[in-house]
C-alpha atoms as a PDB file:
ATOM      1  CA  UNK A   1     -27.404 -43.223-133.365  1.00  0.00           C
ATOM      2  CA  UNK A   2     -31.285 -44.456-132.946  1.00  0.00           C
ATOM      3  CA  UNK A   3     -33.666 -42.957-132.411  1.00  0.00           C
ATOM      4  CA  UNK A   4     -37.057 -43.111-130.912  1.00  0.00           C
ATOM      5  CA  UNK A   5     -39.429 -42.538-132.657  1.00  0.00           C
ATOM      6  CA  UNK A   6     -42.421 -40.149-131.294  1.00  0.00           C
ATOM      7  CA  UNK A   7     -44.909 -43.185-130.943  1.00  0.00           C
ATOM      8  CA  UNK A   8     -42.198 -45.379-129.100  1.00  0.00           C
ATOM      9  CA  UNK A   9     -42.307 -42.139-126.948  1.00  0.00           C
ATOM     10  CA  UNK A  10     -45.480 -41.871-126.075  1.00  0.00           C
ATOM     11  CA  UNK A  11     -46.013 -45.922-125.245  1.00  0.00           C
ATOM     12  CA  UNK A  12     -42.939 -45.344-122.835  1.00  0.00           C
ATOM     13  CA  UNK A  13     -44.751 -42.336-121.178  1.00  0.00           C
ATOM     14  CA  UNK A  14     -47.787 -44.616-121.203  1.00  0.00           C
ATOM     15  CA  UNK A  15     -45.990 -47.453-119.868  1.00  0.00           C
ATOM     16  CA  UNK A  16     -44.270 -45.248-116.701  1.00  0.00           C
ATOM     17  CA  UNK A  17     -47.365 -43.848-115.905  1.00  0.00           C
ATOM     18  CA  UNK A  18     -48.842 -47.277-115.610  1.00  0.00           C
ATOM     19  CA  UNK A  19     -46.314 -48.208-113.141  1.00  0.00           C
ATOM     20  CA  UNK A  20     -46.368 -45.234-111.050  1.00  0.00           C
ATOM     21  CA  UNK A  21     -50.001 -45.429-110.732  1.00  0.00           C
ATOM     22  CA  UNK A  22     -49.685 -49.068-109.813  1.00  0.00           C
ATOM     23  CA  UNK A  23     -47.210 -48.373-106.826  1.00  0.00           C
ATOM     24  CA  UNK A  24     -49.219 -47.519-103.837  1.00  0.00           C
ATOM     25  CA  UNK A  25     -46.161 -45.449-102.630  1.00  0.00           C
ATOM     26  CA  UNK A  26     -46.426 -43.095-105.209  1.00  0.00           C
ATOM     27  CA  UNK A  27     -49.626 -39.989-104.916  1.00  0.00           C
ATOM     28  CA  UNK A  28     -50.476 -38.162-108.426  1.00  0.00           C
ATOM     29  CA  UNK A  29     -50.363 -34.575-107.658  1.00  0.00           C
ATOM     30  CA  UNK A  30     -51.595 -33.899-111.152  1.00  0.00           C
ATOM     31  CA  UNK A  31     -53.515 -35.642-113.468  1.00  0.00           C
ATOM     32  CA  UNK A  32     -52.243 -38.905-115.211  1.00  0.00           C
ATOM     33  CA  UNK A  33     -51.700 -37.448-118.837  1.00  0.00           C
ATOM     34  CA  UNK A  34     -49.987 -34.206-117.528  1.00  0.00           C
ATOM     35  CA  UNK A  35     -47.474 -36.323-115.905  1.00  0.00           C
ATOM     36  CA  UNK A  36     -47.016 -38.425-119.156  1.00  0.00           C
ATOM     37  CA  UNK A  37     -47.017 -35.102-120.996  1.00  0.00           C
ATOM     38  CA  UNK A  38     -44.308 -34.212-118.631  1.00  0.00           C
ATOM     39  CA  UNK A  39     -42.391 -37.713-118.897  1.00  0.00           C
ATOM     40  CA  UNK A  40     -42.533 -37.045-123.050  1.00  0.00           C
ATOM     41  CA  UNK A  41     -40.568 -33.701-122.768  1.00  0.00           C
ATOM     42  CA  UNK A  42     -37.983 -35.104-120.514  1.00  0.00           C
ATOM     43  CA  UNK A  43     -37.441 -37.934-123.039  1.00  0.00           C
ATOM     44  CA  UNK A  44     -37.153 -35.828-125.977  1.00  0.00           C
ATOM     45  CA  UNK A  45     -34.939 -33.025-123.958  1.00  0.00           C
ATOM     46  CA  UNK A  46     -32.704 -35.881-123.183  1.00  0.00           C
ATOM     47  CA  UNK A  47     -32.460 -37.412-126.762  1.00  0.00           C
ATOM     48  CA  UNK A  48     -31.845 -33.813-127.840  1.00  0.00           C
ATOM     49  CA  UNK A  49     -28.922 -33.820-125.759  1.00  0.00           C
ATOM     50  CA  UNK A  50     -27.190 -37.392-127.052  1.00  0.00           C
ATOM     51  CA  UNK A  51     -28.336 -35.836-130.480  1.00  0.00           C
ATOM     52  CA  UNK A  52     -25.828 -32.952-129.879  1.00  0.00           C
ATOM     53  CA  UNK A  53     -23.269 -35.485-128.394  1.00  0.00           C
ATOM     54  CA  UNK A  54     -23.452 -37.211-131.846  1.00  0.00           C
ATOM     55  CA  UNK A  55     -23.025 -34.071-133.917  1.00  0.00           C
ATOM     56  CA  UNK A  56     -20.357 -32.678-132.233  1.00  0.00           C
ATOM     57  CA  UNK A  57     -18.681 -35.937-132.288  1.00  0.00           C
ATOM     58  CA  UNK A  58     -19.252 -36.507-136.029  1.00  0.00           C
ATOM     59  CA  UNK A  59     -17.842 -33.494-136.631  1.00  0.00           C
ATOM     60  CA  UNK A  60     -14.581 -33.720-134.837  1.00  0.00           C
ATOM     61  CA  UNK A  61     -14.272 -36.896-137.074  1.00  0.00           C
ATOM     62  CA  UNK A  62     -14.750 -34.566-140.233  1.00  0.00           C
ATOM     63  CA  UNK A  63     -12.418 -31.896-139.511  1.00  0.00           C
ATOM     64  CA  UNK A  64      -9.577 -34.231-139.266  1.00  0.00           C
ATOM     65  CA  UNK A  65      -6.863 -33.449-142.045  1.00  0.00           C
ATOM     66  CA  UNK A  66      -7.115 -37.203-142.949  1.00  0.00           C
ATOM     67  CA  UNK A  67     -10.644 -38.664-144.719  1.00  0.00           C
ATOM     68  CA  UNK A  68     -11.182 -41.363-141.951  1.00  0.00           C
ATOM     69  CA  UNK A  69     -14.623 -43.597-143.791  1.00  0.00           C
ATOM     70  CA  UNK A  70     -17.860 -43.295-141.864  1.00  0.00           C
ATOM     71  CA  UNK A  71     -17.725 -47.371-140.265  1.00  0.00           C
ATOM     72  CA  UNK A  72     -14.059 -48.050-140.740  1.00  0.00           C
ATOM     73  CA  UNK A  73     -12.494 -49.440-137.047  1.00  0.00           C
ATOM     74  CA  UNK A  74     -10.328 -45.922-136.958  1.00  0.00           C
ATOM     75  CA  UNK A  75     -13.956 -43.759-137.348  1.00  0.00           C
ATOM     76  CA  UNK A  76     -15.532 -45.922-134.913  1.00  0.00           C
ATOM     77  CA  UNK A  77     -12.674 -46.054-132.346  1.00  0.00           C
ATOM     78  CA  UNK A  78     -12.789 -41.975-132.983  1.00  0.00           C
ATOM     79  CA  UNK A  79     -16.404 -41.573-132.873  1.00  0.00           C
ATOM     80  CA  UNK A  80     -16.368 -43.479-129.265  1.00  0.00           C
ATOM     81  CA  UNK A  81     -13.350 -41.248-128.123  1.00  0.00           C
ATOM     82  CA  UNK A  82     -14.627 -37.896-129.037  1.00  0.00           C
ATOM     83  CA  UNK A  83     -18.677 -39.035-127.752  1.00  0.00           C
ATOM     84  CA  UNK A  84     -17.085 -40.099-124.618  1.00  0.00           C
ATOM     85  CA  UNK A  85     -15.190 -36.962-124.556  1.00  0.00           C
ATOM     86  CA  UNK A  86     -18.102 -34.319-125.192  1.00  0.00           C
ATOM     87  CA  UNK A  87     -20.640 -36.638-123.096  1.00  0.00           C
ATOM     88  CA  UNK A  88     -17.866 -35.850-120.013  1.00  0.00           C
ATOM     89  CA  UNK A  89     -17.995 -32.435-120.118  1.00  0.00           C
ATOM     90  CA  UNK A  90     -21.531 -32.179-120.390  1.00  0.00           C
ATOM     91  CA  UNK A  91     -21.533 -34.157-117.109  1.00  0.00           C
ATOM     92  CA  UNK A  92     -19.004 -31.952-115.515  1.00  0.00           C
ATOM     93  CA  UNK A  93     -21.161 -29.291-116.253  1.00  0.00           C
ATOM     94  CA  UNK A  94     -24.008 -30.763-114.436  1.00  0.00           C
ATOM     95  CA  UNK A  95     -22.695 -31.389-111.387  1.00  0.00           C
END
């Protein structure tokens, strides 16, 4: 899975901002960095959360009886099942 790194980040945050303060429909209750500060946790809370989907996913893989090889067609058909899977439940939990 990539990753972001914390500079890519930060120039997104930067880059929203920008926009937001562009749009005449939009008022800043707070200042400009604390809402960029703001946009940088929710981006790394959410990558935190695919970052778990990946785990758990890569580990269903590994507890299979059979070796399956990390990039083989069978891993990656598994790796998209059980992703898919664990990325469902988390949405079934948010609703």
């Amino acid at each position: 899975m990539s990753r972001l790194s914390r500079e890519k980040i930060h120039h997104l945050s930067k880059l929203i901002v920008n926009a937001l303060y562009k749009n005449d429909l939009v008022e800043f209750l707070d200042e400009p960095n604390e809402i960029r500060l703001t946009i940088v946790k929710a981006i790394e809370e959410e990558m935190k959360l695919y970052d778990q989907l990946d785990r758990k996913a890569r580990e269903k893989i590994t507890s299979q009886k059979k070796h399956i090889e990390e990039g083989s067609q069978e891993w990656e058909i598994l790796y998209r099942k059980y992703y898919n899977e664990e990325l469902a439940k988390l949405t079934k939990l948010s609703e």
